[in-house]
N, C-alpha and C. Protein backbone atom coordinates (compact mmCIF):
# COMPACT_ATOMS: atom_id res chain seq x y z
N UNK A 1 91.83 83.83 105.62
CA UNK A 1 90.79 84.67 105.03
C UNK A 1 91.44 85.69 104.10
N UNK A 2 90.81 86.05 102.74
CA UNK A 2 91.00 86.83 101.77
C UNK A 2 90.45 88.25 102.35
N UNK A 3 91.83 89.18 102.04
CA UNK A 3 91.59 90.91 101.69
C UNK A 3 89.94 91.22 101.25
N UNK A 4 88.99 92.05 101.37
CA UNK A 4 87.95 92.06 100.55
C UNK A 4 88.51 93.14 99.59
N UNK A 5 89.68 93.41 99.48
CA UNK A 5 90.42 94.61 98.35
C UNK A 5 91.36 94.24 97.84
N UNK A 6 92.04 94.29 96.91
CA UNK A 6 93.45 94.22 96.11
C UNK A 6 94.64 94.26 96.60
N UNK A 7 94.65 95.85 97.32
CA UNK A 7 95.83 95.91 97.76
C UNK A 7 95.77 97.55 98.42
N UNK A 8 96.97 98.13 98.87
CA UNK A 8 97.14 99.29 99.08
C UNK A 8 98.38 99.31 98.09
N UNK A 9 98.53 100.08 96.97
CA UNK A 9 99.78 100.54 96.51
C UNK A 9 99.88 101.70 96.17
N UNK A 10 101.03 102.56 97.11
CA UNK A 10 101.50 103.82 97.05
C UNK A 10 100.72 104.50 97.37
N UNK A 11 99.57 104.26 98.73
CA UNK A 11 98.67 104.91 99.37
C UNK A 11 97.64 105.06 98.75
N UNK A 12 97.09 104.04 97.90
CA UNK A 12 95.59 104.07 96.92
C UNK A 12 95.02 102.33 97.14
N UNK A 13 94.22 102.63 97.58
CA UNK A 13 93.23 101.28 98.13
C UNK A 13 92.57 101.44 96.51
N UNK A 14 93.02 99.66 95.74
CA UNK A 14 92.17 99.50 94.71
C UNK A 14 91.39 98.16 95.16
N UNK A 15 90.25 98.19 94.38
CA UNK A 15 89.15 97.11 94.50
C UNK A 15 88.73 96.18 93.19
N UNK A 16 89.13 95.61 93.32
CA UNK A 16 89.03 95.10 92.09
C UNK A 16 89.56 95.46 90.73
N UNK A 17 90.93 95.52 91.45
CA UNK A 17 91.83 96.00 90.49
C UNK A 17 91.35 97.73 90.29
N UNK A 18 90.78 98.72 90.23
CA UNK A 18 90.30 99.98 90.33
C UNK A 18 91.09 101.07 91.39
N UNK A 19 91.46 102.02 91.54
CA UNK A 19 91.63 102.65 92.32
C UNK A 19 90.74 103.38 92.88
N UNK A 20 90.25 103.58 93.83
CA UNK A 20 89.41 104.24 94.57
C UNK A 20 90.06 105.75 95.16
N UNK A 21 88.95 106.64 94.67
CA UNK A 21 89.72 108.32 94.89
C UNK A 21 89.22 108.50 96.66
N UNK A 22 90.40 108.75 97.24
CA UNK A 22 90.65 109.45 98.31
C UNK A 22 91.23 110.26 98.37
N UNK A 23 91.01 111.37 99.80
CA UNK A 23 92.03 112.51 99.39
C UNK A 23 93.21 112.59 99.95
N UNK A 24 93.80 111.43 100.68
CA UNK A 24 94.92 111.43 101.05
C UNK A 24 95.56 109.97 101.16
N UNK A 25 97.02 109.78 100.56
CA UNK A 25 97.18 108.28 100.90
C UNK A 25 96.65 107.46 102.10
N UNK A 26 96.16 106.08 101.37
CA UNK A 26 95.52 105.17 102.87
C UNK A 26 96.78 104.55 103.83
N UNK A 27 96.63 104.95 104.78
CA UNK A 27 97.79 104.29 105.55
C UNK A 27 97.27 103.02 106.58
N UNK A 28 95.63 102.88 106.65
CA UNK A 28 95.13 101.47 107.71
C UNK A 28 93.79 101.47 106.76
N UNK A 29 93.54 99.81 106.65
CA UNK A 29 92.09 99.25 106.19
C UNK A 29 91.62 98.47 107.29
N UNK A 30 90.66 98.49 107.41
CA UNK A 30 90.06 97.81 108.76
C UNK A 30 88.51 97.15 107.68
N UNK A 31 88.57 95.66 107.52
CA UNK A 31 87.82 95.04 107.15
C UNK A 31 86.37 94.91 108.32
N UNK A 32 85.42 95.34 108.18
CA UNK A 32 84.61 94.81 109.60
C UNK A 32 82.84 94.62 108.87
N UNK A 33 82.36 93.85 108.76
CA UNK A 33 81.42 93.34 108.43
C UNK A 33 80.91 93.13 106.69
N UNK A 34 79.83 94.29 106.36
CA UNK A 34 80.34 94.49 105.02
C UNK A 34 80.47 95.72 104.56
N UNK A 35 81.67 96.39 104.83
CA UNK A 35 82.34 97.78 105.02
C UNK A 35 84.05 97.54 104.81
N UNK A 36 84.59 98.57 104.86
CA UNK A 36 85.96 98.93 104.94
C UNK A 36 86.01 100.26 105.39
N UNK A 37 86.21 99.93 106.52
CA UNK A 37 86.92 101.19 107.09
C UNK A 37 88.23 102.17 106.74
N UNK A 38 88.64 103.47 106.44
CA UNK A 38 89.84 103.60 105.44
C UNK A 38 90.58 104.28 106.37
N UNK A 39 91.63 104.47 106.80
CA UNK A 39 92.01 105.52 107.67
C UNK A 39 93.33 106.20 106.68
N UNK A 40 92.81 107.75 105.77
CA UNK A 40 94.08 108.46 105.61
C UNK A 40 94.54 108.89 106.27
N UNK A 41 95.70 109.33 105.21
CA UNK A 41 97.02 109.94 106.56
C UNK A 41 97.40 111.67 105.62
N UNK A 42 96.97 112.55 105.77
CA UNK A 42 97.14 113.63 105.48
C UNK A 42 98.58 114.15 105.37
N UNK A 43 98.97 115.19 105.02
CA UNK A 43 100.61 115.75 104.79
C UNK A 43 100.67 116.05 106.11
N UNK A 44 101.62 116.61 106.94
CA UNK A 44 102.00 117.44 107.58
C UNK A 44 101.73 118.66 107.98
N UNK A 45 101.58 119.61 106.60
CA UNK A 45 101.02 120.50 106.62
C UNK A 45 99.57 120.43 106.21
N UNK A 46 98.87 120.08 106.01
CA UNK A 46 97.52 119.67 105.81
C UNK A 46 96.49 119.68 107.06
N UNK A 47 95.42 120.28 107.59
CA UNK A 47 94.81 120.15 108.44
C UNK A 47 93.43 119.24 107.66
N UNK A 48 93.13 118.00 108.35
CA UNK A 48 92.32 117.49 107.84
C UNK A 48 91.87 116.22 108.49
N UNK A 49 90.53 116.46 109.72
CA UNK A 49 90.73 115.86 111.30
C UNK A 49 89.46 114.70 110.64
N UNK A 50 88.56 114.69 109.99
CA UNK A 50 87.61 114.58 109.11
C UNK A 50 88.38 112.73 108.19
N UNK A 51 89.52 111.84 108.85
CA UNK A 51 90.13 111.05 108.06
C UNK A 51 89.74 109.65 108.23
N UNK A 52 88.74 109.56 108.68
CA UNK A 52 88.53 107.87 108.40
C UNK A 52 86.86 107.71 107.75
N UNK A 53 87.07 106.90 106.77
CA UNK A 53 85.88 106.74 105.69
C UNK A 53 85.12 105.28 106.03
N UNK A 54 84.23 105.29 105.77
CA UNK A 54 83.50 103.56 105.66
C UNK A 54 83.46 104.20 104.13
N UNK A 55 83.60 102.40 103.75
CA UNK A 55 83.56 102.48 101.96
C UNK A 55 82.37 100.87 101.99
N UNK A 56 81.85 101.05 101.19
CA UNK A 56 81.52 99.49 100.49
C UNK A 56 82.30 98.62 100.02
N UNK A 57 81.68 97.12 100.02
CA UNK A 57 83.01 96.27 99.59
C UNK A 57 83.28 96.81 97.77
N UNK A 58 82.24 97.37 97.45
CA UNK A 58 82.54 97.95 96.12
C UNK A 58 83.14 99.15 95.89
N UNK A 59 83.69 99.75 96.84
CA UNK A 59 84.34 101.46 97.15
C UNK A 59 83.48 102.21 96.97
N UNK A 60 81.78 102.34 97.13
CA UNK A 60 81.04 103.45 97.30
C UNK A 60 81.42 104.00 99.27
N UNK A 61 81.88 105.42 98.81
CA UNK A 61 81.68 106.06 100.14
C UNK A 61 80.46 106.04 101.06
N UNK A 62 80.24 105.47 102.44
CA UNK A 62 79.06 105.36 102.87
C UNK A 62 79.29 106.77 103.98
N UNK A 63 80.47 107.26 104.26
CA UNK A 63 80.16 108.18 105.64
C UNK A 63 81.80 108.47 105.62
N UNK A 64 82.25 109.50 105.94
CA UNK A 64 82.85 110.08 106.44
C UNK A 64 83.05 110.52 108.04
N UNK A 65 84.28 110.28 108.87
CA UNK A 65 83.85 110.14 110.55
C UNK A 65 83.73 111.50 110.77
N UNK A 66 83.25 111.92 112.00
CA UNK A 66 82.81 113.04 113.07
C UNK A 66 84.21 113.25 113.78
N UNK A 67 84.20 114.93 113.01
CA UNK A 67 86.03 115.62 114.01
C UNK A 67 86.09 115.00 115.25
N UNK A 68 87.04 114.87 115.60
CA UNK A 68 87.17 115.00 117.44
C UNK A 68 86.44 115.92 118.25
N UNK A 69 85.69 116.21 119.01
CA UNK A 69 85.18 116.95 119.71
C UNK A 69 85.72 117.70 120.53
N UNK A 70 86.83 117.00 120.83
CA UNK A 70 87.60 117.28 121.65
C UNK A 70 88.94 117.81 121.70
N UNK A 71 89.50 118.78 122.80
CA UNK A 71 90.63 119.39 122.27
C UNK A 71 91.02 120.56 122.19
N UNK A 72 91.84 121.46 122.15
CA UNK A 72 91.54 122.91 121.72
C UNK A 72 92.68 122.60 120.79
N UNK A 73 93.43 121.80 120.15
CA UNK A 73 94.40 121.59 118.99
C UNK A 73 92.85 121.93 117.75
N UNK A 74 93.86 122.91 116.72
CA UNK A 74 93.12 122.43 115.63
C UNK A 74 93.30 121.37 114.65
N UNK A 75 94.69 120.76 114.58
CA UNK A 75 95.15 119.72 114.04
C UNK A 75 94.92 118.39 115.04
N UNK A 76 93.59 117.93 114.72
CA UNK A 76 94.15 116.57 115.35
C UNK A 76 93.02 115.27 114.70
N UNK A 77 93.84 115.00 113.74
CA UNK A 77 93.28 113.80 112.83
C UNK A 77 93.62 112.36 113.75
N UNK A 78 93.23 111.19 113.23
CA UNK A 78 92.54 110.36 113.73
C UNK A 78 94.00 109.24 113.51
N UNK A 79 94.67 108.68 114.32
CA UNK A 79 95.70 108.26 113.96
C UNK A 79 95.76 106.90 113.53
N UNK A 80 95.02 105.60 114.63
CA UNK A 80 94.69 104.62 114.31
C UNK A 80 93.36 103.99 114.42
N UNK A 81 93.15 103.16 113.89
CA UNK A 81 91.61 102.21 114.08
C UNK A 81 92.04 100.63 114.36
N UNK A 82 91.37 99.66 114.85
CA UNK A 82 91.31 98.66 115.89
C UNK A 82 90.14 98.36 116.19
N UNK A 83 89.80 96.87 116.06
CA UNK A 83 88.12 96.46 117.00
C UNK A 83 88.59 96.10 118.40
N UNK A 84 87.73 96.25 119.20
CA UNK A 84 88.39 95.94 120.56
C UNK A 84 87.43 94.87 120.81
N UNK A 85 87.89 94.01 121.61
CA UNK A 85 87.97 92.86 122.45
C UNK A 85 86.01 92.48 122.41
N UNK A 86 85.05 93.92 122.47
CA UNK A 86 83.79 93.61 122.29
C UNK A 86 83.58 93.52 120.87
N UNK A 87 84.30 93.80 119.45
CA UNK A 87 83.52 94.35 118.28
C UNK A 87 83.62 95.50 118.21
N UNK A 88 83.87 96.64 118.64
CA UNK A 88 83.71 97.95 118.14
C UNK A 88 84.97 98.61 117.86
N UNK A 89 84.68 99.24 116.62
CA UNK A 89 85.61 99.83 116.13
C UNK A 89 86.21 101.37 116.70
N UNK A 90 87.08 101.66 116.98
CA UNK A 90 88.12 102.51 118.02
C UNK A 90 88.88 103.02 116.88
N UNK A 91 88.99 105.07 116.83
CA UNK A 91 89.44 105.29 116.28
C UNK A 91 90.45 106.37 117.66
N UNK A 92 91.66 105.97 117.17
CA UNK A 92 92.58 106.68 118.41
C UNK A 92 93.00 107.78 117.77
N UNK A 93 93.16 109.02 118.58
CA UNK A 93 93.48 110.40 118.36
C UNK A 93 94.97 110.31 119.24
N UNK A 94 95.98 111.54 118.82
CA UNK A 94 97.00 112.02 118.82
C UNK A 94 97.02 112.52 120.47
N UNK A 95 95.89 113.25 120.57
CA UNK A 95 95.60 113.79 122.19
C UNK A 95 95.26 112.79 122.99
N UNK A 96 95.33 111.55 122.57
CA UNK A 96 95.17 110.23 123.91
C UNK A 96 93.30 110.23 124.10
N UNK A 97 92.70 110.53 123.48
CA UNK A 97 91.29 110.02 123.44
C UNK A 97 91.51 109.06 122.53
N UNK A 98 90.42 107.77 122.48
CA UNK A 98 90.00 106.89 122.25
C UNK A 98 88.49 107.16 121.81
N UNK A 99 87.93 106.78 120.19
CA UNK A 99 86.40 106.73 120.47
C UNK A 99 86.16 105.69 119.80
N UNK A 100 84.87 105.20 120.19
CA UNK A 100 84.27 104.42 119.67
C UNK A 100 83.06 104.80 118.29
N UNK A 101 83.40 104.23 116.95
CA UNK A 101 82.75 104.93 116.35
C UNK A 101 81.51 103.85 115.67
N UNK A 102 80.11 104.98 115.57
CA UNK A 102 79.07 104.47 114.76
C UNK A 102 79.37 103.94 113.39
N UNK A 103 79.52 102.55 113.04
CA UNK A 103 79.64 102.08 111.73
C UNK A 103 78.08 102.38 111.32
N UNK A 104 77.11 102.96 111.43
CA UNK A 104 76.20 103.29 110.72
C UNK A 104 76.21 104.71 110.11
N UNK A 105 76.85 106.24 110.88
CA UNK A 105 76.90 107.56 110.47
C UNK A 105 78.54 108.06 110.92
N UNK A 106 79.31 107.00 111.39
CA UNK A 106 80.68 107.87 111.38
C UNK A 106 80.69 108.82 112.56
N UNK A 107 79.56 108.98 113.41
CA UNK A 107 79.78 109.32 114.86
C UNK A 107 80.72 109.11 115.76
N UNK A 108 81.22 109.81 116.76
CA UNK A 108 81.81 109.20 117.31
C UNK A 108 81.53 109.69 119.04
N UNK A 109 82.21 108.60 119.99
CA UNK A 109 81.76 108.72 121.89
C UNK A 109 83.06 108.47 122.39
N UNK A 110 83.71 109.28 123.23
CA UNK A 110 84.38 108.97 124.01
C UNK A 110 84.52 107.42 124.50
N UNK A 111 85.48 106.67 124.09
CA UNK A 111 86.00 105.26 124.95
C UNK A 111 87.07 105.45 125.98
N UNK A 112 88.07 105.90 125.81
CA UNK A 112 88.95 106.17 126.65
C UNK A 112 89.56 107.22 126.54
N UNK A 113 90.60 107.58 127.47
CA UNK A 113 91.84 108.93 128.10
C UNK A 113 92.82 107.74 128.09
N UNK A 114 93.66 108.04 127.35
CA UNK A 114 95.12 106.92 127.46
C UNK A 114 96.38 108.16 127.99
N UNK A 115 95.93 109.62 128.08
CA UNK A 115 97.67 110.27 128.84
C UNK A 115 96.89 110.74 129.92
């Protein structure tokens, strides 16, 4: 099966040959129905918990995800994404939560405690 995107080069997801503006290099694409899930990866110094996008297969932004809820860190962006074993897309946090997120508004629910 074919990419529904070009490529990632030098942390810029292009689509059809285009670059698509994000605000931080893409470091995971997660293909899942007809969406792309984007997961940036912010600086270091950068607080910016707000990092995984649904895009269209055409790069219109559809949603932006829901902070962590959880936590008393104020830094804690969204590290990886994964469908699990049912279909749903899992965005894993730094603090060992797991959520499961709404591909319709970028919501997100507690799935798991991994520490």
């Amino acid at each position: 099966m074919t990419q529904p995107w070009d490529r990632i080069d030098a942390g810029t997801l292009l689509i059809a040959g285009q670059p698509i503006s994000l605000p931080h290099p893409v470091k995971e694409v997660l293909h899942n129905n007809d969406r792309l899930l984007i997961l940036v990866e912010p600086p270091p110094d950068v607080i910016f918990n707000r990092n995984v996008f649904a895009l269209s297969m055409h790069g219109e932004r559809l949603w932006q995800i829901e902070e962590s809820p959880y936590g008393a860190e104020v830094d804690k962006p969204y590290i990886n994404l994964h469908c699990d074993k049912n279909g749903l897309v899992i965005a894993g946090n730094w603090n060992g939560l797991s959520y499961s997120v709404d591909l319709h508004n970028g919501a997100v629910s507690v799935d798991a405690f991994e520490k």
